[in-house]
PDB file of N, CA and C in Angstrom:
ATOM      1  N   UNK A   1       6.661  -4.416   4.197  1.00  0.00           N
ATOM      2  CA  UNK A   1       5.343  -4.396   3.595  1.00  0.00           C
ATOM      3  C   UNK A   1       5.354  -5.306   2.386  1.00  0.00           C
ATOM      4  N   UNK A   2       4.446  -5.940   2.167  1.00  0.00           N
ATOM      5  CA  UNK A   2       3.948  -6.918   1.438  1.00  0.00           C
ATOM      6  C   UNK A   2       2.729  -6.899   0.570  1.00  0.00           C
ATOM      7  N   UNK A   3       2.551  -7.241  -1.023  1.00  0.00           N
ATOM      8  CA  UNK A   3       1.095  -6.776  -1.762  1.00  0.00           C
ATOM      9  C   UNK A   3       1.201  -8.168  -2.792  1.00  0.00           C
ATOM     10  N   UNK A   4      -0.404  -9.239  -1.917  1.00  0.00           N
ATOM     11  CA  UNK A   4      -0.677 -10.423  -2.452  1.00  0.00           C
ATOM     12  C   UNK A   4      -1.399 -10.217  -3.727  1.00  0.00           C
ATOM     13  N   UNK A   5      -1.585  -8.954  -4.026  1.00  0.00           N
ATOM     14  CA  UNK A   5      -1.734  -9.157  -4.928  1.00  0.00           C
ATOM     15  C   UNK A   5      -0.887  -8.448  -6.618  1.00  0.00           C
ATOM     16  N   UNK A   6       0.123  -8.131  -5.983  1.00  0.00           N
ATOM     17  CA  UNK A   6       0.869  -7.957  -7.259  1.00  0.00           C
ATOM     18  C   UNK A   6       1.699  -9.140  -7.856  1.00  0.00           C
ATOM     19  N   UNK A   7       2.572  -9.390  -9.204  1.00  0.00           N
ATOM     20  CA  UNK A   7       2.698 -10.409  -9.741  1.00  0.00           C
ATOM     21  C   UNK A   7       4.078 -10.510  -9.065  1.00  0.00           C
ATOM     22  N   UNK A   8       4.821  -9.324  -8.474  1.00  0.00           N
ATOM     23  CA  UNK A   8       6.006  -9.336  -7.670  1.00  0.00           C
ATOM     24  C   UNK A   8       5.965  -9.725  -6.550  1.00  0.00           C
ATOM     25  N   UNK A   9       6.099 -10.610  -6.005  1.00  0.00           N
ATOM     26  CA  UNK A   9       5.877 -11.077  -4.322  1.00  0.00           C
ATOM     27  C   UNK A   9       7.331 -10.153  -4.053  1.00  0.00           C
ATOM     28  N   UNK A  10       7.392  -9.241  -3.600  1.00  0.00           N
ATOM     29  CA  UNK A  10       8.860  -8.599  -2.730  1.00  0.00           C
ATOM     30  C   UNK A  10       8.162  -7.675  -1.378  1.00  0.00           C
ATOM     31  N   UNK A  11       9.286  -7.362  -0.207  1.00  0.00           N
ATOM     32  CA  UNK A  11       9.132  -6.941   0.431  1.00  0.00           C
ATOM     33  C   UNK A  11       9.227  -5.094   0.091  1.00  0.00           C
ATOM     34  N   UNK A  12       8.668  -4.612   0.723  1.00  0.00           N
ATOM     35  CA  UNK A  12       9.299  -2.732   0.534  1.00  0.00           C
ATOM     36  C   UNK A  12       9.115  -2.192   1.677  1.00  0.00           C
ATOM     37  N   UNK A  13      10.104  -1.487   1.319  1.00  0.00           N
ATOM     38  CA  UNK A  13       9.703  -0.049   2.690  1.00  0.00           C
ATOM     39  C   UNK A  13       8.685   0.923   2.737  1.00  0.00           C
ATOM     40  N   UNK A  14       8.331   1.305   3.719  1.00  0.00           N
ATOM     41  CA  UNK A  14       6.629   2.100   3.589  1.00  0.00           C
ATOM     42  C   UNK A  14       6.542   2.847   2.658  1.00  0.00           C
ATOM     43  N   UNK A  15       7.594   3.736   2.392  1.00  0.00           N
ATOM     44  CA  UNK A  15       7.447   4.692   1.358  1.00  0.00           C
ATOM     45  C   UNK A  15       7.246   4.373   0.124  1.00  0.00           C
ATOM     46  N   UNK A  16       8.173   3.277  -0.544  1.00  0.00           N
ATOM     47  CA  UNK A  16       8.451   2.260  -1.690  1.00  0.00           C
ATOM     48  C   UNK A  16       6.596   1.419  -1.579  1.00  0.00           C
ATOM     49  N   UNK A  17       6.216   1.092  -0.646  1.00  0.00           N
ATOM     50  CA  UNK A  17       4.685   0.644  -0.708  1.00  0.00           C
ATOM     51  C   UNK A  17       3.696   1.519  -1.569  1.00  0.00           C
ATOM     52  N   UNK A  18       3.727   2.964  -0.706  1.00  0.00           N
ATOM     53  CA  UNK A  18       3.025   4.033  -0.918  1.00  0.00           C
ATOM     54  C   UNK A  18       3.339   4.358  -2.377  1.00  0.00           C
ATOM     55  N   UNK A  19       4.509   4.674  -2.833  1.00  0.00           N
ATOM     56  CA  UNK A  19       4.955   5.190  -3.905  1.00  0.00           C
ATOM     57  C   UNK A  19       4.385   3.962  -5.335  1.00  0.00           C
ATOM     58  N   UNK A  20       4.153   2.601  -4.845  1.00  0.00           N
ATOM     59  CA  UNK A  20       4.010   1.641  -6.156  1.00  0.00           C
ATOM     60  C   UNK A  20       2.476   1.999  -5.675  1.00  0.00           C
ATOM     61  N   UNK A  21       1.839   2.034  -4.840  1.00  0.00           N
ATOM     62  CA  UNK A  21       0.375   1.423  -4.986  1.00  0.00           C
ATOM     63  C   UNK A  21      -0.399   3.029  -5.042  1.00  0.00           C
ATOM     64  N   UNK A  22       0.065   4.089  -4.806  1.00  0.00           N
ATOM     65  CA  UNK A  22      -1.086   5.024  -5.242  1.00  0.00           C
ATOM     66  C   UNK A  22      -2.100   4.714  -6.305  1.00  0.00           C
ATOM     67  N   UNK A  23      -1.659   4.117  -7.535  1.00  0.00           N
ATOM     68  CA  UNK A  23      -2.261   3.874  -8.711  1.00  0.00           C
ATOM     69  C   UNK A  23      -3.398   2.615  -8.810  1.00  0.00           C
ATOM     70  N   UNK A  24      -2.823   2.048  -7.242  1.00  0.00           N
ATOM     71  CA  UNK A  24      -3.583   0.362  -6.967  1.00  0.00           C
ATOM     72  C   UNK A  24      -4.228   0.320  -6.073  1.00  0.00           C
ATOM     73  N   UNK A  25      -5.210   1.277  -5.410  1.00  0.00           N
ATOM     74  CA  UNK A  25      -5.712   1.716  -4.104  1.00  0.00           C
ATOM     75  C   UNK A  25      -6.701   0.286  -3.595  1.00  0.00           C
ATOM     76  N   UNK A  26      -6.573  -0.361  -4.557  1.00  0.00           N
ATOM     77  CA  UNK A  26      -7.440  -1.665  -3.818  1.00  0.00           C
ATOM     78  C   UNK A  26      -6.490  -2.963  -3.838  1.00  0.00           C
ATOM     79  N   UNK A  27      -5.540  -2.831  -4.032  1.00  0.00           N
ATOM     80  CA  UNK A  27      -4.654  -4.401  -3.557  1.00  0.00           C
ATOM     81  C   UNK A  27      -4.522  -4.412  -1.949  1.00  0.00           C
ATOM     82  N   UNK A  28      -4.282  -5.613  -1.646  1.00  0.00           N
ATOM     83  CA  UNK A  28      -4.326  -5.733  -1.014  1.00  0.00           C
ATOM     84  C   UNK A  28      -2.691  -6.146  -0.228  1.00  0.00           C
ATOM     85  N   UNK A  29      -2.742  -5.450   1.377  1.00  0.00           N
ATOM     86  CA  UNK A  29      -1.085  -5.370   1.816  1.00  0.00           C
ATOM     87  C   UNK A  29      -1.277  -6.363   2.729  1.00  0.00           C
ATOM     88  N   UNK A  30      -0.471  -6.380   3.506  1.00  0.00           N
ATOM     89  CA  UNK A  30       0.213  -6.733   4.707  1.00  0.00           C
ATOM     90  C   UNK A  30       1.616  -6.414   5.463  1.00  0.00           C
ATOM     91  N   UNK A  31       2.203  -6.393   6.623  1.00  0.00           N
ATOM     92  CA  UNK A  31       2.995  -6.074   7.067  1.00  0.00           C
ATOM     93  C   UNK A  31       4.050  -7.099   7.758  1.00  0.00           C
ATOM     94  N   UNK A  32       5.344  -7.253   7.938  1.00  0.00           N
ATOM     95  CA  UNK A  32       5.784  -8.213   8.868  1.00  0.00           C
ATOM     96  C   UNK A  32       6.155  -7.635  10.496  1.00  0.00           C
ATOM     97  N   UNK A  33       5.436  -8.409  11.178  1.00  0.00           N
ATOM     98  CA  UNK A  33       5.281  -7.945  12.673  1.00  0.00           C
ATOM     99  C   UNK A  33       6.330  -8.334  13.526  1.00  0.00           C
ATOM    100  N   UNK A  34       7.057  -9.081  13.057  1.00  0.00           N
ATOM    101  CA  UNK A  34       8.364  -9.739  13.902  1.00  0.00           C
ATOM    102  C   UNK A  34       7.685 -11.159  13.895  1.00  0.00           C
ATOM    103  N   UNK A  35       6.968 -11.311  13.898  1.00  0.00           N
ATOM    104  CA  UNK A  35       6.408 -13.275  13.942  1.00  0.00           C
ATOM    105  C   UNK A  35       5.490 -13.473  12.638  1.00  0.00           C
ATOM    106  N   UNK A  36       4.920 -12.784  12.427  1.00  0.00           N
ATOM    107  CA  UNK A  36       4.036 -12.793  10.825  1.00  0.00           C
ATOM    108  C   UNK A  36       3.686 -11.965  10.117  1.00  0.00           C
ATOM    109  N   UNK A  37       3.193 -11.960   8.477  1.00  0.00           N
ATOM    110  CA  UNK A  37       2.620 -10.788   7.827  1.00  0.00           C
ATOM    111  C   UNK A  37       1.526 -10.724   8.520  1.00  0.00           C
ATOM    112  N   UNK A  38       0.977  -9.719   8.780  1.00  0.00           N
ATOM    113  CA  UNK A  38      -0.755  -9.092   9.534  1.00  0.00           C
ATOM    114  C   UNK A  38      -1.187  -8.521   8.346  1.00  0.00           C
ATOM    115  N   UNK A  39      -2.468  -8.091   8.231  1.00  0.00           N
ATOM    116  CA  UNK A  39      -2.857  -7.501   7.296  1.00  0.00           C
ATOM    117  C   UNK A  39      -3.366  -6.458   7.892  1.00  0.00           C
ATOM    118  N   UNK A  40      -2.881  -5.485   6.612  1.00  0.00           N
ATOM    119  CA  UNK A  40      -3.239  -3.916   6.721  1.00  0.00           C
ATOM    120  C   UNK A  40      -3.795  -3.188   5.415  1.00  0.00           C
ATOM    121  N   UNK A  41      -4.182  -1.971   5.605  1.00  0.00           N
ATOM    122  CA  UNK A  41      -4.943  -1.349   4.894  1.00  0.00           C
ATOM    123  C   UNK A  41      -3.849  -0.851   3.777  1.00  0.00           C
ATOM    124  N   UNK A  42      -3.801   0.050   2.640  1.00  0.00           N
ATOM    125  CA  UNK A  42      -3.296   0.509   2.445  1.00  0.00           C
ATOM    126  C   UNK A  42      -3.106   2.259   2.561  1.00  0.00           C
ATOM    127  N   UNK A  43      -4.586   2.669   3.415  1.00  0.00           N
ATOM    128  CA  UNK A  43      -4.232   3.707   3.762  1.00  0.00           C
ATOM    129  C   UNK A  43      -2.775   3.744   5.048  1.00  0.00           C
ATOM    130  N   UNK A  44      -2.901   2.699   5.636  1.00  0.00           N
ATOM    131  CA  UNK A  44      -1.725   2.640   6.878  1.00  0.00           C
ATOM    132  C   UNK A  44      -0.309   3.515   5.885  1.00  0.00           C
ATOM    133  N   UNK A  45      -0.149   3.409   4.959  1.00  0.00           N
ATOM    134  CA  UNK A  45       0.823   3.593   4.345  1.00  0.00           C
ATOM    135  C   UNK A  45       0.893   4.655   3.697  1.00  0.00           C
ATOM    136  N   UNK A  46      -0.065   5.388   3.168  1.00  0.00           N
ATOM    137  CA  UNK A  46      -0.553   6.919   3.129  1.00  0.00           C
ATOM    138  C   UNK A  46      -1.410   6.934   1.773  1.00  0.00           C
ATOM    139  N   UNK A  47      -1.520   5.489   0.986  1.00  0.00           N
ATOM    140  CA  UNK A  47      -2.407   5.531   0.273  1.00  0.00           C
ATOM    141  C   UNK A  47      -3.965   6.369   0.082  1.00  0.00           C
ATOM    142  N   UNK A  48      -4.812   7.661  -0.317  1.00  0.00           N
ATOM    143  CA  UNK A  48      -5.667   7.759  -0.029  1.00  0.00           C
ATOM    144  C   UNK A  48      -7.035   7.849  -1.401  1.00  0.00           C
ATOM    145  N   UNK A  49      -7.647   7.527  -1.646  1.00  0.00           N
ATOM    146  CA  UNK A  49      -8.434   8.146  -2.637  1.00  0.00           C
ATOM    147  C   UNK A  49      -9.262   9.156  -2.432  1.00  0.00           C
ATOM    148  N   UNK A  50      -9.230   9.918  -3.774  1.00  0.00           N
ATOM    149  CA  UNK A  50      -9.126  11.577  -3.731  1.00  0.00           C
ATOM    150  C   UNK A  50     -10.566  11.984  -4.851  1.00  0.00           C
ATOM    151  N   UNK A  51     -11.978  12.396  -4.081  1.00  0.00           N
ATOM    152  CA  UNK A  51     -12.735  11.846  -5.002  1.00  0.00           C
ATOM    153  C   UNK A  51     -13.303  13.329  -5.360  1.00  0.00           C
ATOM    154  N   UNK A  52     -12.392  14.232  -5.588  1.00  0.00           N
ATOM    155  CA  UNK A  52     -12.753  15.774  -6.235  1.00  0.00           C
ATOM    156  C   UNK A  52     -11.711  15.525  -7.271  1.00  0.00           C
ATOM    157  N   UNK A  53     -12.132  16.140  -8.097  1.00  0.00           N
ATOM    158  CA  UNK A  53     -10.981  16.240  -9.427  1.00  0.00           C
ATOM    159  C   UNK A  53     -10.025  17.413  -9.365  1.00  0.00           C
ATOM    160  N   UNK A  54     -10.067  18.280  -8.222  1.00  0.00           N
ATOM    161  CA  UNK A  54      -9.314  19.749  -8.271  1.00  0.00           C
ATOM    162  C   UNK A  54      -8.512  18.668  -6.755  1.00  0.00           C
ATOM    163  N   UNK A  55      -8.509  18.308  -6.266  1.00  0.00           N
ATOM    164  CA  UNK A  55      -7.424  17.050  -5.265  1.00  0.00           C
ATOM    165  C   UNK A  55      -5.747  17.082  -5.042  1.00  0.00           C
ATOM    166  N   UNK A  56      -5.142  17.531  -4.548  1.00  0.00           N
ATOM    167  CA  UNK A  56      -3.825  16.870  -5.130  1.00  0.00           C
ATOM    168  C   UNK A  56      -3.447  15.977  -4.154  1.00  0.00           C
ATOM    169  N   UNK A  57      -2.995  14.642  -4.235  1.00  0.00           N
ATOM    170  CA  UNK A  57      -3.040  13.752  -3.683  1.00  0.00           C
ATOM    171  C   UNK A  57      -1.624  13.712  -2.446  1.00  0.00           C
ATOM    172  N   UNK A  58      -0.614  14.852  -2.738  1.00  0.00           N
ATOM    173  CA  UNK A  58       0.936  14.738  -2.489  1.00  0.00           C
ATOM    174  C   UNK A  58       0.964  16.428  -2.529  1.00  0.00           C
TER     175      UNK A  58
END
């Protein structure tokens, strides 16, 4: 997994995705498919926004 828009271009593992971007629910990802990054959501990754304040996200 891949996020064009952080200042870190690195790869992560889904969890390591999920775990940096809860806080970034609108950057934007992508994935490597075996031939290219595709683009994906970041809910694919378990990202969700939580729009009650009594919520727990985890």
């Amino acid at each position: 997994w891949r996020c064009s828009d952080c200042t870190v271009n690195r790869d992560l593992c889904k969890p390591c995705m999920r775990e940096t971007h809860h806080a970034n629910p609108y950057h934007r990802i992508s994935w490597w498919n075996g031939t290219f990054h595709q683009k994906a959501w970041l809910r694919d990754v378990g990202v969700a926004i939580f729009l009650c304040e009594d919520a727990d996200p985890f």
